[in-house]
N, C-alpha and C. Protein backbone atom coordinates (compact mmCIF):
# COMPACT_ATOMS: atom_id res chain seq x y z
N UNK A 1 109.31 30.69 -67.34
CA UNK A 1 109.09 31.66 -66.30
C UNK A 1 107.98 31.16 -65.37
N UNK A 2 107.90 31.43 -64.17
CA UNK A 2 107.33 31.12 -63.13
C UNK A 2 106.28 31.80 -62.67
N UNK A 3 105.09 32.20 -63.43
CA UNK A 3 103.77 32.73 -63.26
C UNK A 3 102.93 32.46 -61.98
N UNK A 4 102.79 33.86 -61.18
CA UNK A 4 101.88 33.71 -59.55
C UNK A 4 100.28 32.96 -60.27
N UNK A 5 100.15 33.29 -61.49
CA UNK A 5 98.92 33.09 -61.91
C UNK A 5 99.03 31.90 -63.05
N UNK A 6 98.39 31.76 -64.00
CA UNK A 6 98.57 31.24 -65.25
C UNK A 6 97.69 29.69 -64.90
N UNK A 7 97.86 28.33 -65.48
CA UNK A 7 97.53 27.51 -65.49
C UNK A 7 98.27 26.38 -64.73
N UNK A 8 98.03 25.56 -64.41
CA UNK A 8 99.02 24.14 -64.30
C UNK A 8 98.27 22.89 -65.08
N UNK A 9 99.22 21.83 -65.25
CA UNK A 9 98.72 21.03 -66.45
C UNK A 9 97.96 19.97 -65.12
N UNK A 10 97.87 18.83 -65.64
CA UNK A 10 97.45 17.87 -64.77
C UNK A 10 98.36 17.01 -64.18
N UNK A 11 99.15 17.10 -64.80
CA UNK A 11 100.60 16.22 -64.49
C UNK A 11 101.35 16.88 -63.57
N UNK A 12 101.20 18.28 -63.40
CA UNK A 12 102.04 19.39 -62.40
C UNK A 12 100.94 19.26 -61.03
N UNK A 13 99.46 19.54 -61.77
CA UNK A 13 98.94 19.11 -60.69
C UNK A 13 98.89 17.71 -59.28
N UNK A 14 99.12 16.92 -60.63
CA UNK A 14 99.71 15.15 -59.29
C UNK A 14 100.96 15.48 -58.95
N UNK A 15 101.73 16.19 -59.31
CA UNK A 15 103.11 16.30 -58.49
C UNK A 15 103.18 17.29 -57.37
N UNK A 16 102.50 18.54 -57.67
CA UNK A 16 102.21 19.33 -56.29
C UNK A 16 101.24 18.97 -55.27
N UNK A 17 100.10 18.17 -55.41
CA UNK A 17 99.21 17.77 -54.19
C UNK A 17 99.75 16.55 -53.62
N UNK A 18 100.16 15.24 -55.01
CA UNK A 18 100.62 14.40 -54.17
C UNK A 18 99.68 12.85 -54.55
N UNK A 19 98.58 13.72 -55.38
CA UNK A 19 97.43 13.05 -55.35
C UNK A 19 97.43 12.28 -57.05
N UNK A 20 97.06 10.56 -57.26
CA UNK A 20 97.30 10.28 -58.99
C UNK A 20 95.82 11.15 -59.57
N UNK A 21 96.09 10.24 -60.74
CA UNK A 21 95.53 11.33 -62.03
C UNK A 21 93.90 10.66 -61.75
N UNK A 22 93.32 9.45 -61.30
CA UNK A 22 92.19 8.98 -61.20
C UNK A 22 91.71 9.97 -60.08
N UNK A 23 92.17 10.10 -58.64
CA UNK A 23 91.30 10.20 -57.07
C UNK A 23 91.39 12.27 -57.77
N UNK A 24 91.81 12.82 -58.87
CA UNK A 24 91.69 14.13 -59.15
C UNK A 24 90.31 14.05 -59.98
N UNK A 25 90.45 13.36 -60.99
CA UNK A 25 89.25 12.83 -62.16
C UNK A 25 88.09 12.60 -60.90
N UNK A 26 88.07 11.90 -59.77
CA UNK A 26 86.94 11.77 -58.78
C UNK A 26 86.75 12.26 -57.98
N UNK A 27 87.47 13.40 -57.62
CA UNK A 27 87.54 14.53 -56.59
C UNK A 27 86.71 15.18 -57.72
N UNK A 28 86.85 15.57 -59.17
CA UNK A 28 86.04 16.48 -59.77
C UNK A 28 85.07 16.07 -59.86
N UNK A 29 84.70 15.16 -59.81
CA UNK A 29 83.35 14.14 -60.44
C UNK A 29 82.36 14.84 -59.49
N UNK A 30 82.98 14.65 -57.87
CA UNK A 30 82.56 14.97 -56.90
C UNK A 30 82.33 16.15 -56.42
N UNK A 31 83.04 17.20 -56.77
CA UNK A 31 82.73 18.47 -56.67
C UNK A 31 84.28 19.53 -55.88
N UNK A 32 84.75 18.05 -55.66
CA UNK A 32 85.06 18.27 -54.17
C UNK A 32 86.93 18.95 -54.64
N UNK A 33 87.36 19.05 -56.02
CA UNK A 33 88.62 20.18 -56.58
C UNK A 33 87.82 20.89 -57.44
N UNK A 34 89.41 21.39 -57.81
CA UNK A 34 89.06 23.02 -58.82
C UNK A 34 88.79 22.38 -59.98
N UNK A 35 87.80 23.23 -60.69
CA UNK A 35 87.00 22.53 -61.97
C UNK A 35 87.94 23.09 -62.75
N UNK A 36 88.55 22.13 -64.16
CA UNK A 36 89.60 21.80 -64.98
C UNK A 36 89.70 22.90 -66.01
N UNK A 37 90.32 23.80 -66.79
CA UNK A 37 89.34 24.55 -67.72
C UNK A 37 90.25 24.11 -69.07
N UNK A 38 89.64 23.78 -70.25
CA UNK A 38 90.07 23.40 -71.71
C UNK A 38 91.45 24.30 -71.99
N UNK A 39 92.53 23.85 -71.98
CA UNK A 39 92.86 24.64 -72.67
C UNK A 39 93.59 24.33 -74.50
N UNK A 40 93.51 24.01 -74.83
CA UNK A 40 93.24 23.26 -76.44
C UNK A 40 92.58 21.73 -76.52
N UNK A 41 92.20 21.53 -78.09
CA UNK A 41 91.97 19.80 -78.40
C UNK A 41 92.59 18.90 -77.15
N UNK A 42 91.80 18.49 -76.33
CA UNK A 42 92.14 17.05 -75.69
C UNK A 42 93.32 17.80 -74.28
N UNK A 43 93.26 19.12 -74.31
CA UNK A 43 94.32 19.43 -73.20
C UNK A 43 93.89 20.53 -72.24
N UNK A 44 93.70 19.98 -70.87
CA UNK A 44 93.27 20.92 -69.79
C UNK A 44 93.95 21.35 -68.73
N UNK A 45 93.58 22.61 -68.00
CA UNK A 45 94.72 23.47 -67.26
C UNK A 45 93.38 23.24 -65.44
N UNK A 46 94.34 23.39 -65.11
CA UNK A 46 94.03 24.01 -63.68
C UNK A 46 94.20 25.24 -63.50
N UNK A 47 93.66 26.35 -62.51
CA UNK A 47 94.19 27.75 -62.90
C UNK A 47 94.86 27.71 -61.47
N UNK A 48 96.39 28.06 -61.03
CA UNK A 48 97.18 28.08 -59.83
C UNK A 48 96.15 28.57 -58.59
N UNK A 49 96.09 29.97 -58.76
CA UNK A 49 95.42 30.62 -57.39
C UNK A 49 94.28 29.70 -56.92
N UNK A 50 93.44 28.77 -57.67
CA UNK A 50 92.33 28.00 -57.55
C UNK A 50 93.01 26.82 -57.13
N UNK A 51 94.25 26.10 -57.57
CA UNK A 51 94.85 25.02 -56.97
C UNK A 51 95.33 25.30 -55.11
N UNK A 52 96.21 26.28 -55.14
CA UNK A 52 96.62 26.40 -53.65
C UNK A 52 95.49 27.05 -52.90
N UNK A 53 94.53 27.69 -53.37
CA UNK A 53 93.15 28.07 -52.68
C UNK A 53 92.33 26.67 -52.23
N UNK A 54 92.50 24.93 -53.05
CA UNK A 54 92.00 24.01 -52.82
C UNK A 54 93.15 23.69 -51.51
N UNK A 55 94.51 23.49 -52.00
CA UNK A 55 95.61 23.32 -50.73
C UNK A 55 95.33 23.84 -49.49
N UNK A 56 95.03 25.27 -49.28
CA UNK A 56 94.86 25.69 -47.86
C UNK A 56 93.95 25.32 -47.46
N UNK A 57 93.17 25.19 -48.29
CA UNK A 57 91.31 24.86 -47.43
C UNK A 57 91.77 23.45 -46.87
N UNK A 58 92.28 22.62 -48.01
CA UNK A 58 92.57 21.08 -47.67
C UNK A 58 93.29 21.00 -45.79
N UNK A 59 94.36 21.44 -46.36
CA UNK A 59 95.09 21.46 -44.89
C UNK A 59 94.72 21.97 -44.06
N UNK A 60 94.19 23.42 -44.24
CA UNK A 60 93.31 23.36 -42.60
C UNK A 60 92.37 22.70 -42.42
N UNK A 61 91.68 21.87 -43.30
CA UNK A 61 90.97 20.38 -42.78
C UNK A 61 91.45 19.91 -42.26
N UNK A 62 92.48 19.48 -42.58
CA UNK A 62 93.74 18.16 -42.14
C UNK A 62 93.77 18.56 -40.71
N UNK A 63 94.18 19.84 -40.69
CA UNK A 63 94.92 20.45 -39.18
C UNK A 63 93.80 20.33 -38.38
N UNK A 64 92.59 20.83 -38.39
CA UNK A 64 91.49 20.93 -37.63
C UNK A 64 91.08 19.46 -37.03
N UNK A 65 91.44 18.61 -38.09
CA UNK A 65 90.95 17.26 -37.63
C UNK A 65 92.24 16.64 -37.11
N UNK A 66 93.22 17.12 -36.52
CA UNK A 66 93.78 16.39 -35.74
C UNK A 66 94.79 15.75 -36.66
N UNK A 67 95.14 15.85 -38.34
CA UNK A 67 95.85 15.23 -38.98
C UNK A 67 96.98 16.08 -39.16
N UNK A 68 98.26 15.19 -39.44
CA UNK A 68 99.64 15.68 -39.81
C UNK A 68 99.77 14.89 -40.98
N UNK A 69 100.79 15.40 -41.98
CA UNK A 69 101.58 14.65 -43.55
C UNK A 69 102.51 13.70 -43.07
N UNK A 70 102.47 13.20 -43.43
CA UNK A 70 102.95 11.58 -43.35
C UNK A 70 103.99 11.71 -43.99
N UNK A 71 105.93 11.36 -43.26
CA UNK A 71 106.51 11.59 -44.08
C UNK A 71 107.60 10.26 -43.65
N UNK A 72 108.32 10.23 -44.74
CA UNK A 72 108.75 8.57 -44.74
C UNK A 72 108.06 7.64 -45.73
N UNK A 73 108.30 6.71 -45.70
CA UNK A 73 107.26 6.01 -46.57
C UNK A 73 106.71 4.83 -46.28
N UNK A 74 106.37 4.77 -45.22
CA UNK A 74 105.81 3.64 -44.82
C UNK A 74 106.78 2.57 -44.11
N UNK A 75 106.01 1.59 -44.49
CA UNK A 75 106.68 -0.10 -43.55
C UNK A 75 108.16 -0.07 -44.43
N UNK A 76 108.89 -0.53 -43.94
CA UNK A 76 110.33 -0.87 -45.09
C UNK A 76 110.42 -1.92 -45.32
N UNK A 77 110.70 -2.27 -46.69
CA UNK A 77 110.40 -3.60 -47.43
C UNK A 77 111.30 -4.89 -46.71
N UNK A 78 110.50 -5.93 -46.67
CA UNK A 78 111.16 -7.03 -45.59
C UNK A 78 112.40 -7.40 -46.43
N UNK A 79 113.44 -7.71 -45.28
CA UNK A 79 114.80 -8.28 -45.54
C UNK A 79 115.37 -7.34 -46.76
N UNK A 80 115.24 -6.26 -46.94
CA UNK A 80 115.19 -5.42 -48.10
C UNK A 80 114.96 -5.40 -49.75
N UNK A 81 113.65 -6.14 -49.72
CA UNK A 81 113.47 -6.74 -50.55
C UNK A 81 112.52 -6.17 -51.02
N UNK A 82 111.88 -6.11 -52.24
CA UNK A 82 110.55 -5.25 -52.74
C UNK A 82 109.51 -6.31 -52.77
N UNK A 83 109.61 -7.28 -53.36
CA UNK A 83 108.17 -8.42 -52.86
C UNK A 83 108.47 -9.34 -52.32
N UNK A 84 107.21 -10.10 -52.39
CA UNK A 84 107.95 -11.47 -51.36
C UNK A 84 108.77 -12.04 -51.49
N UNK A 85 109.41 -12.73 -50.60
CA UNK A 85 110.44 -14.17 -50.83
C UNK A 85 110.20 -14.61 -51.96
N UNK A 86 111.23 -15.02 -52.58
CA UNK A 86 111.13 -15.71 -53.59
C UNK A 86 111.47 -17.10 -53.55
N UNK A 87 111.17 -18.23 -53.49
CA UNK A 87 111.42 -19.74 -53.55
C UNK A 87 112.05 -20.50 -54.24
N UNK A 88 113.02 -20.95 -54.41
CA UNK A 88 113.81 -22.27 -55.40
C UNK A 88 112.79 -23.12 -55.92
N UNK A 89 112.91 -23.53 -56.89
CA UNK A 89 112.16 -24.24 -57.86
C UNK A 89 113.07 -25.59 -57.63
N UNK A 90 114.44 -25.25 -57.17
CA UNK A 90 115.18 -26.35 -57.09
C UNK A 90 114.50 -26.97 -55.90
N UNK A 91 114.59 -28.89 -56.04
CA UNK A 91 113.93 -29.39 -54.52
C UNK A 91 115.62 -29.83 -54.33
N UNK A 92 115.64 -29.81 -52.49
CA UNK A 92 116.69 -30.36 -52.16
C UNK A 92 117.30 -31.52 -52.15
């Protein structure tokens, strides 16, 4: 069931902001997200209303400063390829 309230894990959390599991760990370090709260041995929650309360503030940063979400994904991989050229070992 789909709770307005309740917790999110950390893993729900990188999939709804967008953001990995380190720049969250240093956003908290920093002050600068919602502080994590225990919820058993070795396992911590985010509480929702405190996550999208960090979202709106975020984005009307974004908006105020002139920023839009970036959508696409960037450069497209050359010759459709994921890394570089690759070279023959064979000589001609």
């Amino acid at each position: 069931m789909n709770h307005p309230t309740g917790y999110y894990t950390l893993g729900q959390v990188c999939a709804l902001t967008g953001l990995c599991r380190s720049t969250i760990y240093r956003l908290r370090l920093n002050g600068q997200f919602v502080a994590a709260q225990p919820l058993s041995s070795g396992r911590i929650g985010f509480w929702k209303p405190s996550v999208r309360a960090w979202q709106a503030c975020r984005a009307e940063a974004d908006e105020a400063a002139g920023l839009r979400p970036v959508m696409g994904g960037g450069r497209p991989p050359r010759n459709g390829r994921r890394g570089p050229a690759r070279r023959s070992r064979v000589s001609a």
